[in-house]
C-alpha atoms as a PDB file:
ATOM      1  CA  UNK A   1     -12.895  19.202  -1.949  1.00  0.00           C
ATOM      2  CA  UNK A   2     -15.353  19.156   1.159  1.00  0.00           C
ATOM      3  CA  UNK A   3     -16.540  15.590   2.025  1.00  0.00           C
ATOM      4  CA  UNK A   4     -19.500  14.487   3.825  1.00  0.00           C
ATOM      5  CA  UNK A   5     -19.703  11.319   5.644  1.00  0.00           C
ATOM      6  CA  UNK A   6     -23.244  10.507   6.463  1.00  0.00           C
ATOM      7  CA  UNK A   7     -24.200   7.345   8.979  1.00  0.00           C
ATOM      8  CA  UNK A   8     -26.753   6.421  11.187  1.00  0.00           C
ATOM      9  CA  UNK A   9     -29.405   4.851   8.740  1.00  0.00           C
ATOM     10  CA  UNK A  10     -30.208   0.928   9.189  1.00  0.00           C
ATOM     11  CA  UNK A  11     -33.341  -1.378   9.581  1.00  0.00           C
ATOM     12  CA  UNK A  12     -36.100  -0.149  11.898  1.00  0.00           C
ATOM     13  CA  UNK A  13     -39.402  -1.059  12.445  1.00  0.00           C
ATOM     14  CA  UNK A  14     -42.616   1.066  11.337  1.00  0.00           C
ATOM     15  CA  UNK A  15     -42.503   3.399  14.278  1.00  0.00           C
ATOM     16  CA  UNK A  16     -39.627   3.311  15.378  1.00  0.00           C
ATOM     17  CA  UNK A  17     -36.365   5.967  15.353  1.00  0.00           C
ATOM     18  CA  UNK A  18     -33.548   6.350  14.092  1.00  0.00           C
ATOM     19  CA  UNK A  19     -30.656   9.821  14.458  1.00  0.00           C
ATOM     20  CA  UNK A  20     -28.879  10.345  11.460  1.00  0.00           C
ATOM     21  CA  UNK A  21     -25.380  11.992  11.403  1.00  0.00           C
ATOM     22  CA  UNK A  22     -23.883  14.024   8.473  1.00  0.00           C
ATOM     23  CA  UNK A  23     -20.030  14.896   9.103  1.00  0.00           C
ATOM     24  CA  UNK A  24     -18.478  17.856   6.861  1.00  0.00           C
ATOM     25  CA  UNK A  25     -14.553  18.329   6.301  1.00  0.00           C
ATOM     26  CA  UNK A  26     -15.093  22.089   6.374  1.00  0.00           C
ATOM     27  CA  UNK A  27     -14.359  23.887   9.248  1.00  0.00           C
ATOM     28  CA  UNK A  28     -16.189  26.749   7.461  1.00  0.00           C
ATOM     29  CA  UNK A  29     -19.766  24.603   7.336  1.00  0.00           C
ATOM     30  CA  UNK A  30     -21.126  26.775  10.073  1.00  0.00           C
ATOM     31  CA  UNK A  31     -21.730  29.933   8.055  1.00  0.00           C
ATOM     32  CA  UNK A  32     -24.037  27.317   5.743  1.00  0.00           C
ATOM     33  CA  UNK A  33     -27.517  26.005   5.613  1.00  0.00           C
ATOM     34  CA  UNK A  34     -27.499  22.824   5.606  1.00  0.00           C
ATOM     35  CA  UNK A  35     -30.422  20.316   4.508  1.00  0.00           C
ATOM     36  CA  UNK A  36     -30.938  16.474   4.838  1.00  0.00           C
ATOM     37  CA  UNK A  37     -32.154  15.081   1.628  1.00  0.00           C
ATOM     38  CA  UNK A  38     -33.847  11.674   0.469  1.00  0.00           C
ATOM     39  CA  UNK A  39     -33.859   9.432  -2.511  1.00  0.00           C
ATOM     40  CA  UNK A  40     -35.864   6.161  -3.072  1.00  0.00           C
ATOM     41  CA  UNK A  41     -35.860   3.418  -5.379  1.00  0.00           C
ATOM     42  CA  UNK A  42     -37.289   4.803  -8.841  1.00  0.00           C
ATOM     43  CA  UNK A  43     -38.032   8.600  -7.387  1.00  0.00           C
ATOM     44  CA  UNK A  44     -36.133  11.515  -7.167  1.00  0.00           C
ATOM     45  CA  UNK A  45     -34.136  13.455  -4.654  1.00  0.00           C
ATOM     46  CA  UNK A  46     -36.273  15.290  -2.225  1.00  0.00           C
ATOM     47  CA  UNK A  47     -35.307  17.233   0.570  1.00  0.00           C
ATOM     48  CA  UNK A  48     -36.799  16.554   3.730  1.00  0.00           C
ATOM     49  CA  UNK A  49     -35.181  19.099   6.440  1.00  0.00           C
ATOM     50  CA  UNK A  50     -32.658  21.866   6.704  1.00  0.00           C
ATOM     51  CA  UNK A  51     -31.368  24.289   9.173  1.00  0.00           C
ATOM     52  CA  UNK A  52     -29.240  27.988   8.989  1.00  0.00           C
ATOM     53  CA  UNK A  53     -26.524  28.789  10.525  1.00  0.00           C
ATOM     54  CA  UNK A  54     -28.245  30.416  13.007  1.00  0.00           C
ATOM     55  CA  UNK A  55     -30.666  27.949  14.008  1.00  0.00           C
ATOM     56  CA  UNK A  56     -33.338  27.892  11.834  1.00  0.00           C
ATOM     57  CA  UNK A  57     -35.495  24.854  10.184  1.00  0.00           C
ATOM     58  CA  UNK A  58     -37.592  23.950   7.680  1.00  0.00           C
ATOM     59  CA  UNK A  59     -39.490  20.897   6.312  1.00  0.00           C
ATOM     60  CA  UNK A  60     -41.184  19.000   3.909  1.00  0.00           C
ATOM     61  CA  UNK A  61     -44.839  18.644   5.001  1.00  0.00           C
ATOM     62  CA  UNK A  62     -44.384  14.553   4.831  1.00  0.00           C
ATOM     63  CA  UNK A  63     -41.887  14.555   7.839  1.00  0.00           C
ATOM     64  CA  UNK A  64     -43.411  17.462   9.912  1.00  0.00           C
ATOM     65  CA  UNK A  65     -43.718  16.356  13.177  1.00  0.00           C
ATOM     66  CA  UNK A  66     -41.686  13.260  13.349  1.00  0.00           C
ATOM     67  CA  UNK A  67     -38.058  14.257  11.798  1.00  0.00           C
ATOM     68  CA  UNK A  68     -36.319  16.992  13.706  1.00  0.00           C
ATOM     69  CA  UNK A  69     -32.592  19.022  11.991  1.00  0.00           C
ATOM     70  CA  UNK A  70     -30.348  19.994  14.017  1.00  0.00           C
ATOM     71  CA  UNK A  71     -26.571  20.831  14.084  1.00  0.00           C
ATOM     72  CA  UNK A  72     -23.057  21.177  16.054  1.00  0.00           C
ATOM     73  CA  UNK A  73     -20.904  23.808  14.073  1.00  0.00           C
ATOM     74  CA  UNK A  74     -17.835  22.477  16.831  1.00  0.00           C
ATOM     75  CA  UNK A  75     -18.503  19.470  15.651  1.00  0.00           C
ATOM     76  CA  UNK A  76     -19.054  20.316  11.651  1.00  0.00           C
ATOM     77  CA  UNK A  77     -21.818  18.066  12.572  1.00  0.00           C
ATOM     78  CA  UNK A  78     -25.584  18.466  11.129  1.00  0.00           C
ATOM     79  CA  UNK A  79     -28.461  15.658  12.693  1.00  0.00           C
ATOM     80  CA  UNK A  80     -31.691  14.454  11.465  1.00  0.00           C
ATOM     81  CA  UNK A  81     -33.606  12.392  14.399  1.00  0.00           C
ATOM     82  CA  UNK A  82     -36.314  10.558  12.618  1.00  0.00           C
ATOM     83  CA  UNK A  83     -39.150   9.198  15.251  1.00  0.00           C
ATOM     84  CA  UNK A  84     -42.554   7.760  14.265  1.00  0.00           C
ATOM     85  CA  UNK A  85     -40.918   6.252  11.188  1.00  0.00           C
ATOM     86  CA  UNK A  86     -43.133   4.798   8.186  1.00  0.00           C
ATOM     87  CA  UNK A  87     -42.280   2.416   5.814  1.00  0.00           C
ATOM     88  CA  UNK A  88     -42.293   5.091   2.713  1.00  0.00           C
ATOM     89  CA  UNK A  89     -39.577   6.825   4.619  1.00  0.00           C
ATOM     90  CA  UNK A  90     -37.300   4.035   3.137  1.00  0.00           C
ATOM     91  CA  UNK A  91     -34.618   5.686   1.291  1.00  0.00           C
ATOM     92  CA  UNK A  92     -31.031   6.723   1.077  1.00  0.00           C
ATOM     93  CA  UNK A  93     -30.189  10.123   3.248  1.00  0.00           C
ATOM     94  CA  UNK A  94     -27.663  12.368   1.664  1.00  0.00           C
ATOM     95  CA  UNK A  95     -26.916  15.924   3.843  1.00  0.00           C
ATOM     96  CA  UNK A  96     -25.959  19.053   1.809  1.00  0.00           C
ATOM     97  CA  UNK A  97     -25.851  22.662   1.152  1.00  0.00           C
ATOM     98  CA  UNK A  98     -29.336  24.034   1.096  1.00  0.00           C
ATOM     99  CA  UNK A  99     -31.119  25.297  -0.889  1.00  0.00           C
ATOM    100  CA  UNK A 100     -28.648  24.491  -3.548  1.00  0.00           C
ATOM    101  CA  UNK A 101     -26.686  20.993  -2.982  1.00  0.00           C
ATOM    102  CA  UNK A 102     -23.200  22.670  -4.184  1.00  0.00           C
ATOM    103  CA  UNK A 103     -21.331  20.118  -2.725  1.00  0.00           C
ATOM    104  CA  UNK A 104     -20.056  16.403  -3.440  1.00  0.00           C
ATOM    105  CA  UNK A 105     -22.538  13.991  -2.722  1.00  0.00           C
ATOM    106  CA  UNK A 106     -21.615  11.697   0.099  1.00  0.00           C
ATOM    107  CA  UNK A 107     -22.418   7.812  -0.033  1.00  0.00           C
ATOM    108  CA  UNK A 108     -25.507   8.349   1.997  1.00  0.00           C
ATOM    109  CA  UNK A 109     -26.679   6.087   4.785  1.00  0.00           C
ATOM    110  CA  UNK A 110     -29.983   3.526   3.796  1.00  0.00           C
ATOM    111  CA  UNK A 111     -32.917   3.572   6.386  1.00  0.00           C
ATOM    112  CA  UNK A 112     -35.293   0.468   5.848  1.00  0.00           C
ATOM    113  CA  UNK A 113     -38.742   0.681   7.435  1.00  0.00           C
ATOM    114  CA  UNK A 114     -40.108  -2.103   7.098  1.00  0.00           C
ATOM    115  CA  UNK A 115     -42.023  -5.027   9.888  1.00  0.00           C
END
């Protein structure tokens, strides 16, 4: 079973930054897109970023800009560094397999925005 272990998330003021860090168990999650995904209270799971294996991104039109993928196959290691943060980015951040999230859901890591 591949685990991922996500972290980085915490209180921050509108504004502000955060770097989120998704770890997989797989030495094999090179060869995969990976995408950062976001869930708030009440809504449903949205993904906000992802990258190939080769280098490649893509995101949602509400974090253009200001959130930027990227990943460290040595390191089975995919980042999402979050600057100009706004208060409806408040959410839990899950990483997975993009486009389709075949994986196990890790416990996700909370970002607060919030003065």
């Amino acid at each position: 079973q591949v685990q991922l272990v996500e972290s980085g998330g915490g209180l921050v003021q509108p504004g502000g930054s955060l770097r989120l860090s998704c770890v997989a168990s797989v030495s094999i999650f090179n060869i995969f897109t990976m995408g950062w995904y976001r869930q708030a209270p009440g809504k449903q799971r949205e993904m906000v970023a992802a990258i190939t294996s080769g280098g490649g991104t893509n995101y949602a039109d509400s974090v253009k800009g200001r959130f930027t993928i990227s990943r460290d196959n040595a390191k089975n290691t995919v980042y999402l560094q979050m600057n100009t943060l706004k208060p409806e980015d408040t959410a839990v951040y899950y990483c997975n397999r993009h486009p389709i999230a075949t994986m196990n859901w890790g416990q996700g890591t909370q970002v607060t925005v919030s003065s």
